[in-house]
N, C-alpha and C. Protein backbone atom coordinates (compact mmCIF):
# COMPACT_ATOMS: atom_id res chain seq x y z
N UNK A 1 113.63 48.11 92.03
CA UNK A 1 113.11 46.83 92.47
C UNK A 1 112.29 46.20 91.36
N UNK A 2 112.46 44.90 90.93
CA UNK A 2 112.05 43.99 89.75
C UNK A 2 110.42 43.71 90.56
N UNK A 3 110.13 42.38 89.65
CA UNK A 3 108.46 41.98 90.07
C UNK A 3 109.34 40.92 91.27
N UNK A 4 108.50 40.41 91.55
CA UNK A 4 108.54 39.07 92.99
C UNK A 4 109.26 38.00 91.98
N UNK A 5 109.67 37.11 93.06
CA UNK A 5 110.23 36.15 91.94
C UNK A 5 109.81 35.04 92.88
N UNK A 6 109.73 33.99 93.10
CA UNK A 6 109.46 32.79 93.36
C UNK A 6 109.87 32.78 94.82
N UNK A 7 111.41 32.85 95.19
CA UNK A 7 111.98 32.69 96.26
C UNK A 7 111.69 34.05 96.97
N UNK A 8 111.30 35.11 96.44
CA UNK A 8 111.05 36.50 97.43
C UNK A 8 109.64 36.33 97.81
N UNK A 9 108.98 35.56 97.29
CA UNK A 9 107.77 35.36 97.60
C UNK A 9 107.62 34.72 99.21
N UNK A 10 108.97 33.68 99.64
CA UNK A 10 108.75 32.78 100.55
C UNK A 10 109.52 33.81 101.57
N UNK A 11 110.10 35.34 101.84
CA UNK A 11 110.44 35.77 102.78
C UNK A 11 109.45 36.87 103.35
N UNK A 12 109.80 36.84 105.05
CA UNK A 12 108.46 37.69 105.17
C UNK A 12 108.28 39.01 104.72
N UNK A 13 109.25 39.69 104.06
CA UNK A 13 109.18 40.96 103.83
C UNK A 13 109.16 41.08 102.45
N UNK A 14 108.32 40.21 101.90
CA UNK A 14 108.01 40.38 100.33
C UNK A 14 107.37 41.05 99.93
N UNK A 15 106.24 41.64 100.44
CA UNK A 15 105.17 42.28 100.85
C UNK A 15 105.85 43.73 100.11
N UNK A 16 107.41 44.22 100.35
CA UNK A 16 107.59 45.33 100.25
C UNK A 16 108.31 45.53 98.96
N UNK A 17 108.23 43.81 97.81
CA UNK A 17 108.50 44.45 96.38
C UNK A 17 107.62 45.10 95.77
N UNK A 18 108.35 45.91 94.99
CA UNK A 18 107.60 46.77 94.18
C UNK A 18 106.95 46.43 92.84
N UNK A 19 105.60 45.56 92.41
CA UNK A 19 104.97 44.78 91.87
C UNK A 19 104.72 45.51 90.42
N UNK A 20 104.95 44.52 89.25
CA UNK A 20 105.67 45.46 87.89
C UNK A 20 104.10 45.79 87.74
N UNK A 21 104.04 47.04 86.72
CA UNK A 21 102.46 47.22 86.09
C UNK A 21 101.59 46.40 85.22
N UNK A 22 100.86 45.80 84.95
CA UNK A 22 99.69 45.00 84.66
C UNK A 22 99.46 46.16 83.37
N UNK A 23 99.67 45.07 82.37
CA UNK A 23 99.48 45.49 80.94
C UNK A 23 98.69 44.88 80.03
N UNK A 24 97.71 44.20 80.42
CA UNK A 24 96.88 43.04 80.07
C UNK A 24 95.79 43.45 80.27
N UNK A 25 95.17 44.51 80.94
CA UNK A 25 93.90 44.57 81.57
C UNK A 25 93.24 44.75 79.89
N UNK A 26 91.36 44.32 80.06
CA UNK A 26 90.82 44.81 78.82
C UNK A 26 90.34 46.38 78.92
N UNK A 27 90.35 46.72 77.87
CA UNK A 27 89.96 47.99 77.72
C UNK A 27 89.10 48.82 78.32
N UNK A 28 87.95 48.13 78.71
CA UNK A 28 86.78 48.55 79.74
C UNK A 28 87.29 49.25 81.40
N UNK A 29 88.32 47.85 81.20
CA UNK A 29 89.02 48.48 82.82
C UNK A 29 90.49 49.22 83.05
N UNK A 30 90.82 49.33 81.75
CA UNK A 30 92.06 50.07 81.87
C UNK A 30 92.06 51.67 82.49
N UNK A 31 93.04 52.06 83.43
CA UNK A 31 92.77 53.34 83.88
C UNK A 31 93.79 54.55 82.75
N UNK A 32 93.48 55.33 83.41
CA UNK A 32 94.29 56.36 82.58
C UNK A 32 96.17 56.12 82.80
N UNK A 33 96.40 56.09 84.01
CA UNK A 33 97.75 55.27 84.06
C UNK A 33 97.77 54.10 84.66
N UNK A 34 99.72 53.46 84.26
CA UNK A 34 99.55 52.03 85.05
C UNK A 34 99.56 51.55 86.44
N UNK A 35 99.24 50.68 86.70
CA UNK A 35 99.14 50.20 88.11
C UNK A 35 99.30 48.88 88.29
N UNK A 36 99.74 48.74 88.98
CA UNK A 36 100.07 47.12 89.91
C UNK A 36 98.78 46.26 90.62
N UNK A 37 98.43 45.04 90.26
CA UNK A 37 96.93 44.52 90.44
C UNK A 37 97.60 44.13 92.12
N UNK A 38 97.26 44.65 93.06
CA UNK A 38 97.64 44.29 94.63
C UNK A 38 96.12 44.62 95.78
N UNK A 39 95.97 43.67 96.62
CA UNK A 39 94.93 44.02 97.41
C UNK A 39 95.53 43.85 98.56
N UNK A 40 94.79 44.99 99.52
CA UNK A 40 95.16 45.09 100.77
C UNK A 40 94.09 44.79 101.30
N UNK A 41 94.23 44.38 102.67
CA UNK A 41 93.65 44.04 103.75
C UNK A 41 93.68 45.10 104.96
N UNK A 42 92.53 44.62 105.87
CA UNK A 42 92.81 45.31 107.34
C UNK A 42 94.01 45.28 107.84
N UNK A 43 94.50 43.93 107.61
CA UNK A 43 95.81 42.96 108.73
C UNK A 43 96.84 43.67 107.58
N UNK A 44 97.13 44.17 106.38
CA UNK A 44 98.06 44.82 105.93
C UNK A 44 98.20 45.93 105.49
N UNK A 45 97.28 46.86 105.70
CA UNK A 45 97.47 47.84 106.18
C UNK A 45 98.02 48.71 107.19
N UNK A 46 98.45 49.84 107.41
CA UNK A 46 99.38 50.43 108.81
C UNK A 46 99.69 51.60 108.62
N UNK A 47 100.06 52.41 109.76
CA UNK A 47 100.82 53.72 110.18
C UNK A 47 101.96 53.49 109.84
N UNK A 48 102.80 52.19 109.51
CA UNK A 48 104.11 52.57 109.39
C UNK A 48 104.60 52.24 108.18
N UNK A 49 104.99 52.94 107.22
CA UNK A 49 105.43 52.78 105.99
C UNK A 49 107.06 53.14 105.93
N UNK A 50 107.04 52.04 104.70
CA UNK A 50 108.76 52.37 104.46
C UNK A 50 108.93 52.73 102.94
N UNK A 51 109.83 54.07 102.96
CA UNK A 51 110.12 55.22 101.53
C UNK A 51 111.46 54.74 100.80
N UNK A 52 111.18 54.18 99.64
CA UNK A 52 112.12 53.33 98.82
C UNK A 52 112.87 54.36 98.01
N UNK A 53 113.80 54.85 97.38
CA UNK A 53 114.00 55.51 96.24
C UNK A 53 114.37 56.57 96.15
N UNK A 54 114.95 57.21 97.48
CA UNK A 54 114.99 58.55 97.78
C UNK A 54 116.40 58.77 98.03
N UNK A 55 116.37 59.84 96.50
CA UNK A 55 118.29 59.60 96.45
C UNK A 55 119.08 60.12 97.55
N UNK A 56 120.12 59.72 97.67
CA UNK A 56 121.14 59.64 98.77
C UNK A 56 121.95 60.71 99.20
N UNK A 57 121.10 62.08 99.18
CA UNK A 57 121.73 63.61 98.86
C UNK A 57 121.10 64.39 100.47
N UNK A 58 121.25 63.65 101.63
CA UNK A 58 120.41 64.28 102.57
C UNK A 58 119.29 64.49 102.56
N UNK A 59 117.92 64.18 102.25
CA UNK A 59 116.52 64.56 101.82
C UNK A 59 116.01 64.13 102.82
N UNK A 60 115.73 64.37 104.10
CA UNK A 60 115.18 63.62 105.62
C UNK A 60 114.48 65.18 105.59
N UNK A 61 114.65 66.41 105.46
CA UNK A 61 113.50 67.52 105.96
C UNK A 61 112.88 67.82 104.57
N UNK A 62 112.92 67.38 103.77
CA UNK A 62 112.56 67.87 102.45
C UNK A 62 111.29 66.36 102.09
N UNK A 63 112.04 64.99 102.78
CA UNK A 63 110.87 64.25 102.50
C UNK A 63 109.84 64.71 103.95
N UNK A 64 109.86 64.84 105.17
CA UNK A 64 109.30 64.97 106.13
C UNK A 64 107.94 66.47 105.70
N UNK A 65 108.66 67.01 105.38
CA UNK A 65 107.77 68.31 104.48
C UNK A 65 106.54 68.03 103.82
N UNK A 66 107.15 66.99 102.71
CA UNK A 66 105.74 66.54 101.39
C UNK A 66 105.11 65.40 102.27
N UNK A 67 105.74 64.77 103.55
CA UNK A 67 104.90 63.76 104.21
C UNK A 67 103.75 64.52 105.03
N UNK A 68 104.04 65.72 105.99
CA UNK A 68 103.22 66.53 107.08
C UNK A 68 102.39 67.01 105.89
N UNK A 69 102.09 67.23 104.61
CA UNK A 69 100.82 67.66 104.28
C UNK A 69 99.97 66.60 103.89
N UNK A 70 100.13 65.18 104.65
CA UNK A 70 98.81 64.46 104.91
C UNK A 70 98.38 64.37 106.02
N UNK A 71 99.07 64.57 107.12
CA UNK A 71 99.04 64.14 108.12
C UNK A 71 100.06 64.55 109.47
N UNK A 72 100.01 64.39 110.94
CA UNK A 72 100.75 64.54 111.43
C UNK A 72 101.73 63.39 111.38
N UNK A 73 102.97 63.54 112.10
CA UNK A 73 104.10 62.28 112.31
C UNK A 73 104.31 61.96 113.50
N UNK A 74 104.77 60.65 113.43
CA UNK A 74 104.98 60.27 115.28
C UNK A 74 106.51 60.12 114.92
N UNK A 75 106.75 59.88 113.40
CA UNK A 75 108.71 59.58 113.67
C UNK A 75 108.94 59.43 112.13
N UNK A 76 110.06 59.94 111.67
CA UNK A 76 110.45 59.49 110.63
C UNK A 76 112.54 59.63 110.71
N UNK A 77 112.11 58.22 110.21
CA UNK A 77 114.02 58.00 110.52
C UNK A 77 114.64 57.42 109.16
N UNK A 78 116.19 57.56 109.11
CA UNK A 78 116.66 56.74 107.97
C UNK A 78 117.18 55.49 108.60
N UNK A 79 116.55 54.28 107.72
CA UNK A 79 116.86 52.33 108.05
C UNK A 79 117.82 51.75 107.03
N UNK A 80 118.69 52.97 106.26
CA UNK A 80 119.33 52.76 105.47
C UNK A 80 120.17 51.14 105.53
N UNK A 81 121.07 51.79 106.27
CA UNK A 81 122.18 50.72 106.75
C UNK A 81 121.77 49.53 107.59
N UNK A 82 120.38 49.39 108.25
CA UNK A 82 119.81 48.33 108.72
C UNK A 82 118.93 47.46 107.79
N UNK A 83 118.44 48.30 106.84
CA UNK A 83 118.04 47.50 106.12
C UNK A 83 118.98 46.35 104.76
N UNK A 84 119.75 47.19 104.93
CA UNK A 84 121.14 46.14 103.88
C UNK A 84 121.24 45.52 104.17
N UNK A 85 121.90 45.50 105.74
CA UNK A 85 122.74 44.50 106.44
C UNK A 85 121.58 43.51 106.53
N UNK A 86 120.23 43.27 107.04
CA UNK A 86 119.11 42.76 106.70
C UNK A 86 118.59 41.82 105.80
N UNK A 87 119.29 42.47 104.50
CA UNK A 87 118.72 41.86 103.21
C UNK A 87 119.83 42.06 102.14
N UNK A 88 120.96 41.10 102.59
CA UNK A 88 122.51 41.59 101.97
C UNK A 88 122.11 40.69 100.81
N UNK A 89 121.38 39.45 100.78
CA UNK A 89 121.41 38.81 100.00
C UNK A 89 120.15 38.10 99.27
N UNK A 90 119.48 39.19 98.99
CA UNK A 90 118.71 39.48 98.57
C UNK A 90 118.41 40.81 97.29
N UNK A 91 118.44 40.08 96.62
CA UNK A 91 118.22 40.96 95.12
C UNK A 91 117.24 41.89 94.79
N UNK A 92 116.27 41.49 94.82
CA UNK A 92 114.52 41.41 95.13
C UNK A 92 114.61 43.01 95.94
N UNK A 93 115.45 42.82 97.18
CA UNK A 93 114.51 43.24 98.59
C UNK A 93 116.16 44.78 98.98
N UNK A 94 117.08 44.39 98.18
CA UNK A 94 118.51 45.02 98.31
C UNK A 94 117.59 46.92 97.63
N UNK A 95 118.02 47.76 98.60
CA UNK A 95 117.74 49.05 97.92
C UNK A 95 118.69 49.24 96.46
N UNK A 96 117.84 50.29 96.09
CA UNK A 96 118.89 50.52 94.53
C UNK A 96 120.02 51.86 94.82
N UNK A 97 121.05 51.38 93.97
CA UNK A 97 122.29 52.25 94.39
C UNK A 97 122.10 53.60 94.79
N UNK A 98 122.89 54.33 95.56
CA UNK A 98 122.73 55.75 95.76
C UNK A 98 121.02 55.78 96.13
N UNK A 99 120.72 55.27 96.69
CA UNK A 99 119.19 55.52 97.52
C UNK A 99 119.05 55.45 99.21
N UNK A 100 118.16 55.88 99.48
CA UNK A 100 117.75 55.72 100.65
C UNK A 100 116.48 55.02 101.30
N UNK A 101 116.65 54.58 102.75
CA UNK A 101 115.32 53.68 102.68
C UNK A 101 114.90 54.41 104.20
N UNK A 102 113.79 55.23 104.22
CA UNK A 102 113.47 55.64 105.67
C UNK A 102 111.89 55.25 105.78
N UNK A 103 111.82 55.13 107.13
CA UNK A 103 110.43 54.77 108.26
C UNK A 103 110.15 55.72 108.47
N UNK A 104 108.66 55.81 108.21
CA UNK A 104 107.66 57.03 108.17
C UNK A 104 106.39 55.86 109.41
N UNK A 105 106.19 56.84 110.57
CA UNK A 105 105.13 56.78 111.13
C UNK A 105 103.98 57.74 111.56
N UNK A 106 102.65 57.24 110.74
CA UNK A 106 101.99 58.56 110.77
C UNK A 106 101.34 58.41 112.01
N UNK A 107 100.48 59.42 112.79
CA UNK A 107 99.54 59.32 113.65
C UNK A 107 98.20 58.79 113.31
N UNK A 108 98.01 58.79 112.32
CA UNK A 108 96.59 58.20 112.32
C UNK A 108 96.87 57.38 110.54
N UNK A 109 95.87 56.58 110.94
CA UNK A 109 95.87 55.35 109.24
C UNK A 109 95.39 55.83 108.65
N UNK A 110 94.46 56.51 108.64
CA UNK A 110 93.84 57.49 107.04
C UNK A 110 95.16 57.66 106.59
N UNK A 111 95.62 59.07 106.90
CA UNK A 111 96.40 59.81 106.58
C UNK A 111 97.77 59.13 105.88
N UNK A 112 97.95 57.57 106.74
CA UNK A 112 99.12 56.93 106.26
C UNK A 112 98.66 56.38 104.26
N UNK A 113 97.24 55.64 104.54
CA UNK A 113 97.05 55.65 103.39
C UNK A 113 97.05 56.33 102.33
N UNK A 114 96.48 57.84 102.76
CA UNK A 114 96.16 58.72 101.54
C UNK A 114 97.82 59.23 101.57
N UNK A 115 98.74 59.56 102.28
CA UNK A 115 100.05 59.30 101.59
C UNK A 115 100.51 58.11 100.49
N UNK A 116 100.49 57.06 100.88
CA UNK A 116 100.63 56.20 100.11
C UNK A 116 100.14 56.06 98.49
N UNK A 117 98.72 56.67 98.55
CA UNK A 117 97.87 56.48 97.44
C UNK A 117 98.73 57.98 96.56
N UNK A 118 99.38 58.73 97.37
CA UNK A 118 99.14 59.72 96.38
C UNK A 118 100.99 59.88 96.30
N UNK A 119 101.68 59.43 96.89
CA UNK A 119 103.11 59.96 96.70
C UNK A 119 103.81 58.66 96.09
N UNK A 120 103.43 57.57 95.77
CA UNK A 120 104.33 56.07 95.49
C UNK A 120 103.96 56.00 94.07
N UNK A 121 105.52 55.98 93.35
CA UNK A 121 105.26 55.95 91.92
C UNK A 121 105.76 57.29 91.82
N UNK A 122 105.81 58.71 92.63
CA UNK A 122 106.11 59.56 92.05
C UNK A 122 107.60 60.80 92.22
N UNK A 123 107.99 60.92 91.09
CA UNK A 123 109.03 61.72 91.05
C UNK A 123 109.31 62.26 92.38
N UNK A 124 110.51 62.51 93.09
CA UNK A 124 111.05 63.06 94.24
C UNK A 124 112.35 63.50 93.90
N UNK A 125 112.76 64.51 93.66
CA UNK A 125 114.32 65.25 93.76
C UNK A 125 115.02 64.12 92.56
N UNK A 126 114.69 63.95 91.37
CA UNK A 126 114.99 62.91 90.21
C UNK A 126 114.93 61.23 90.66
N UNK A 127 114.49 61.02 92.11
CA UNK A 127 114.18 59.32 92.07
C UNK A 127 112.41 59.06 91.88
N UNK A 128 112.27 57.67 91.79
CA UNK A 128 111.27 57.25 92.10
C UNK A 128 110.97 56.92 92.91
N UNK A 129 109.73 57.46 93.67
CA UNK A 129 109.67 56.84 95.45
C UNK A 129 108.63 55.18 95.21
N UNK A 130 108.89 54.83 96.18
CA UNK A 130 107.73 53.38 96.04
C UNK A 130 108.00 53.45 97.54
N UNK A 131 106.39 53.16 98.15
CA UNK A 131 106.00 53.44 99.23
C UNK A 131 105.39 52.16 99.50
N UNK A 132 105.70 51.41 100.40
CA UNK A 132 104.77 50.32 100.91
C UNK A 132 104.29 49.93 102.50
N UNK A 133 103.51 49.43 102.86
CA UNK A 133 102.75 49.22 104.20
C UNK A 133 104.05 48.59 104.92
N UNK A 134 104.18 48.25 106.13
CA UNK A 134 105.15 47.91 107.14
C UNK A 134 104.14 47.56 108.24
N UNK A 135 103.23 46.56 108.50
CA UNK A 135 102.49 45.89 109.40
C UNK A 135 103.57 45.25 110.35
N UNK A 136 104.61 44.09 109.97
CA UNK A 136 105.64 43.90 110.77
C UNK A 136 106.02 44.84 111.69
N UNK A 137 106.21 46.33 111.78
CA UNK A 137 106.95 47.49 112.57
C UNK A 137 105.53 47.41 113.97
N UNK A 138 104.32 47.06 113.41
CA UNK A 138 103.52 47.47 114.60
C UNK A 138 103.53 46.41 115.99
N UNK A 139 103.19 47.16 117.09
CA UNK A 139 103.02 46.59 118.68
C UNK A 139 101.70 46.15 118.22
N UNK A 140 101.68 45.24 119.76
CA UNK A 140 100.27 44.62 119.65
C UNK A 140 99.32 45.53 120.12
N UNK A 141 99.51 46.85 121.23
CA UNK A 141 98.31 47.13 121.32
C UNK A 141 98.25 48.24 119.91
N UNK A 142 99.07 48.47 119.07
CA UNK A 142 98.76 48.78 117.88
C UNK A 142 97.56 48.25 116.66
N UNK A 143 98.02 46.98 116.64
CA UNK A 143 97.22 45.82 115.99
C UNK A 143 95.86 45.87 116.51
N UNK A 144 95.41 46.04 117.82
CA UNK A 144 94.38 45.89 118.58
C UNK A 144 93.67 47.37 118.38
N UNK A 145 93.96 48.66 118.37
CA UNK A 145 93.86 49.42 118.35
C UNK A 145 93.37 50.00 116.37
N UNK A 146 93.67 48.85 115.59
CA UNK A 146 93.29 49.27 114.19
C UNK A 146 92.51 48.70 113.68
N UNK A 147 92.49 47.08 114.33
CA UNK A 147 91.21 46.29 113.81
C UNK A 147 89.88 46.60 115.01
N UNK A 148 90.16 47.85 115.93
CA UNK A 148 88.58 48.20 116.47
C UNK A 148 88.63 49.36 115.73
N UNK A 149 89.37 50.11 115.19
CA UNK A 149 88.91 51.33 114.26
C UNK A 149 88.29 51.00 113.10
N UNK A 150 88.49 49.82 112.04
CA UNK A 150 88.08 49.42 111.50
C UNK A 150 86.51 48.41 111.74
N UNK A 151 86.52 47.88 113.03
CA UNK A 151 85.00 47.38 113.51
C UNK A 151 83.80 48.52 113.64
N UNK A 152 84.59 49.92 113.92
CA UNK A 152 83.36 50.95 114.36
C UNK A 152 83.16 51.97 112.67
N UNK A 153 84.90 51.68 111.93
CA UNK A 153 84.11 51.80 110.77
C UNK A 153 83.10 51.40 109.94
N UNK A 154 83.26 50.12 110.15
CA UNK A 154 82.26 49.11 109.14
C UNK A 154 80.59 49.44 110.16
N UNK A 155 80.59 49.22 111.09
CA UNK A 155 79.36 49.94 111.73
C UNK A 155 78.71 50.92 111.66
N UNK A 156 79.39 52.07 111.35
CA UNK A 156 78.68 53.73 110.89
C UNK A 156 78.49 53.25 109.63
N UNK A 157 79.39 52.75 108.95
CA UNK A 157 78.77 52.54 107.29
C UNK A 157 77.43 51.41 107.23
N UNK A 158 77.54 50.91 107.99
CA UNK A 158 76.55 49.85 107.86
C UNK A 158 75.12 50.60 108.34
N UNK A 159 75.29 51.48 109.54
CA UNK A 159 74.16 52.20 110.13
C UNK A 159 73.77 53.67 108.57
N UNK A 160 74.62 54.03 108.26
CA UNK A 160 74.06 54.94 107.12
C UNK A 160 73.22 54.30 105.94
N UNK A 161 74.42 52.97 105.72
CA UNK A 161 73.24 52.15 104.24
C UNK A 161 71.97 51.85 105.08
N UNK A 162 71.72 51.64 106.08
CA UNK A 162 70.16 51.26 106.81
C UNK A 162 69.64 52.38 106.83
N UNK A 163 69.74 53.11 107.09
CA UNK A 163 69.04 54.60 107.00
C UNK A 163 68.78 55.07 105.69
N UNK A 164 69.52 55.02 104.83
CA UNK A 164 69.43 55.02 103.01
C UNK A 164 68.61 54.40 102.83
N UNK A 165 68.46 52.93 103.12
CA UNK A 165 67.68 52.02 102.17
C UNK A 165 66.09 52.14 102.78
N UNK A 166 66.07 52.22 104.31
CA UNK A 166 64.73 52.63 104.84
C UNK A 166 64.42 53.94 104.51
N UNK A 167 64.69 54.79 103.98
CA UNK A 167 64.63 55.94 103.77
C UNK A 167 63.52 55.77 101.94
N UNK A 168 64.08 54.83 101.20
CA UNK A 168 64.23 55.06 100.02
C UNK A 168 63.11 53.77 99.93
N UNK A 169 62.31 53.15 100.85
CA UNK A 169 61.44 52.07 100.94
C UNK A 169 60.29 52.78 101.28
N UNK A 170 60.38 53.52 102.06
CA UNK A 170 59.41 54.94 102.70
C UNK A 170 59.07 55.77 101.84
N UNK A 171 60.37 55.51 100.58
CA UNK A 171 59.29 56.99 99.50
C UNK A 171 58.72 56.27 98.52
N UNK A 172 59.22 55.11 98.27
CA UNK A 172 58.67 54.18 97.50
C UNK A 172 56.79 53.60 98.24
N UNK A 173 56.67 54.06 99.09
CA UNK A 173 55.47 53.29 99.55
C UNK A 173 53.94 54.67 98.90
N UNK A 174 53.18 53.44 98.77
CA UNK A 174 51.96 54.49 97.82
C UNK A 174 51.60 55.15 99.15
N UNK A 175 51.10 57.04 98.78
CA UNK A 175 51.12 58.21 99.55
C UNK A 175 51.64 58.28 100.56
N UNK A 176 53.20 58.20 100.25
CA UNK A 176 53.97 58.88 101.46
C UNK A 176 55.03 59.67 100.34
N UNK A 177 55.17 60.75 101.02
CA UNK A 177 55.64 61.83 100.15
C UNK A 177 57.72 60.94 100.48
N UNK A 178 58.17 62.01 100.17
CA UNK A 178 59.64 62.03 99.86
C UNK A 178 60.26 62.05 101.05
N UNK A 179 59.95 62.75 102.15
CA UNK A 179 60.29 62.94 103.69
C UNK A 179 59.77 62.44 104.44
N UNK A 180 59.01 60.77 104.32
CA UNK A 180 58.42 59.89 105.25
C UNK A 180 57.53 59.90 105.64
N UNK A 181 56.54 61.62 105.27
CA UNK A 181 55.18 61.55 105.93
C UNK A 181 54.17 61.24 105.17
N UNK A 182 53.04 60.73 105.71
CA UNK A 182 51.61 60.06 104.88
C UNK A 182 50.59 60.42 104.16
N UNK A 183 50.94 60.95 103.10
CA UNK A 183 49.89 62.15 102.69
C UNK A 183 48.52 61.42 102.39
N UNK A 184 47.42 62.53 102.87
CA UNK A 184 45.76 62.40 102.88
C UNK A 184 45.25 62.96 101.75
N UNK A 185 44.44 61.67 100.96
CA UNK A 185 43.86 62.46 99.93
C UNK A 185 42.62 63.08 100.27
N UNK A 186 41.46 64.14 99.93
CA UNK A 186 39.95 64.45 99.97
C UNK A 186 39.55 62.83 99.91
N UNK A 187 39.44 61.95 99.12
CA UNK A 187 38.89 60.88 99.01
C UNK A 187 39.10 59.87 100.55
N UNK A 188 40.14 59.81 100.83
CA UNK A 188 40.24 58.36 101.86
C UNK A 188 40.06 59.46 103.33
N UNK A 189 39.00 60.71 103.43
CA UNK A 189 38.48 61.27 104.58
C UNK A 189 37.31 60.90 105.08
N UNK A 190 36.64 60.83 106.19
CA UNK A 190 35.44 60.34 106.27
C UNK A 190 34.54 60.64 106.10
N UNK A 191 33.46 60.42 105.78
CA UNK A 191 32.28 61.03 105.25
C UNK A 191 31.49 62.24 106.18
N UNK A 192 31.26 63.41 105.71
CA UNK A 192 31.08 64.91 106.86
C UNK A 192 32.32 65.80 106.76
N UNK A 193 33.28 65.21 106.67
CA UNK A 193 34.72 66.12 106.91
C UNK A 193 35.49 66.76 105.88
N UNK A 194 34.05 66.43 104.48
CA UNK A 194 34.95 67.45 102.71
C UNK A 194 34.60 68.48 103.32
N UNK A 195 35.83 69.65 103.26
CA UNK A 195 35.32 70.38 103.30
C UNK A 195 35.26 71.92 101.71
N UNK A 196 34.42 72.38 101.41
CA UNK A 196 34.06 72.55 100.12
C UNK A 196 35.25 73.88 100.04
N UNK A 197 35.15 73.52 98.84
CA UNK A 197 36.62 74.70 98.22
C UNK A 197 36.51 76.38 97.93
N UNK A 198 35.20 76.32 98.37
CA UNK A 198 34.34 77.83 98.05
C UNK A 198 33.15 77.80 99.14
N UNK A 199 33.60 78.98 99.39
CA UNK A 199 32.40 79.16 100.66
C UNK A 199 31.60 80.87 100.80
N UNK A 200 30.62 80.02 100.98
CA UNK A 200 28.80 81.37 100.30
C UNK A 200 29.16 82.22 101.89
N UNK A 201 28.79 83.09 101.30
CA UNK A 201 28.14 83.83 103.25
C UNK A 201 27.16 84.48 103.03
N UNK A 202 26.43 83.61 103.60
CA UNK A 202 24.83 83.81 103.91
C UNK A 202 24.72 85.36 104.48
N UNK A 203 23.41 86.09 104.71
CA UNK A 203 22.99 86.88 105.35
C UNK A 203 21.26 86.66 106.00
N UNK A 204 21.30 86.76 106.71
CA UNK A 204 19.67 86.54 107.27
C UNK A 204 19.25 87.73 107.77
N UNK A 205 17.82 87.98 106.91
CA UNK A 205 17.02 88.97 106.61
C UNK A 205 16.38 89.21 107.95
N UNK A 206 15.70 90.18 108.90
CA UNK A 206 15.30 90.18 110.16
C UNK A 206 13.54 90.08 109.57
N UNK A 207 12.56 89.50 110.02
CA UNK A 207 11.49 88.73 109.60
C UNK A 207 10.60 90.09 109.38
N UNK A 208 9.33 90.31 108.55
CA UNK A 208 8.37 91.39 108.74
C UNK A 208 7.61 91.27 109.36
């Protein structure tokens, strides 16, 4: 699959070219390998991804294998022949010869991501896989169900930085130690209550 081209840009499943590497970056931000400048969103993100590149030699338990060590599966199928007929005329969006194109649905979106992050781009049985999001495949109470996982995420994170930053305002404040409590110097005690750092013991003599 080439970069986007003008007219793949205007179909809805553009989303799933495979975007050339960015060779321009300056030096400061260059990583150790290349990468494609792409941002995702809540709304494009998903459980259901589709596996580009996976040569045409039976590989359905052999990809299902390297997929279950992120995660569990709710389904993984081959969209080979639906996806052609689909996109017969389409250059851009047409799989590459002798490949396969299968739907991977994970049980949970972490897991779909950290597949993604770690298997697209890489060698599989001599192809290249390219892995991309499939938001289109989801139901609505799907949709509904990821943007409140994402509302109660942003909330625990938001409740930890408040706890960090009050935490770190509290040690910053003059005599309060590191763990929030108020330390007392001898000086700011009230007058009667030093009490002396060495102590006499008397004896009293019985009188003659």
């Amino acid at each position: 699959m080439s970069g986007p081209s003008k007219q793949a840009t205007q179909t809805p499943d553009s989303h799933h070219i495979r975007y050339q590497y960015c060779q321009n970056r300056p030096l400061y931000r260059s990583s150790r390998q290349l990468t494609a400048v792409r941002v995702y969103s809540v709304a494009n993100e998903s459980r259901h991804l589709l596996v580009f590149g996976v040569p045409q030699i039976n590989l359905l338990r052999e990809l299902r294998q390297d997929l279950v060590r992120f995660g569990a599966l709710e389904s993984i199928s081959n969209i080979t022949e639906s996806w052609q007929q689909e996109h017969e005329g389409s250059n851009e969006l047409h799989p590459e010869p002798f490949t396969d194109v299968f739907h991977v649905c994970f049980a949970k979106l972490e897991k779909a991501r950290q597949a993604k992050k770690l298997l697209d781009a890489r060698n599989f049985y001599g192809g290249i896989l390219h892995i991309s999001y499939a938001p289109e495949l989801e139901s609505l109470e799907e949709v509904r169900a990821k943007l409140s996982q994402r509302r109660s995420e942003v909330r625990f994170r938001l409740k930890i930085d408040r706890g960090r930053h009050s935490k770190k305002r509290t040690a910053n404040l003059p005599g309060v130690s590191a763990g929030g409590q108020r330390e007392l110097s001898v000086s700011s005690l009230p007058a009667g209550n030093h009490s002396s750092t060495k102590t006499t013991n008397r004896t009293t003599k019985p009188g003659r």
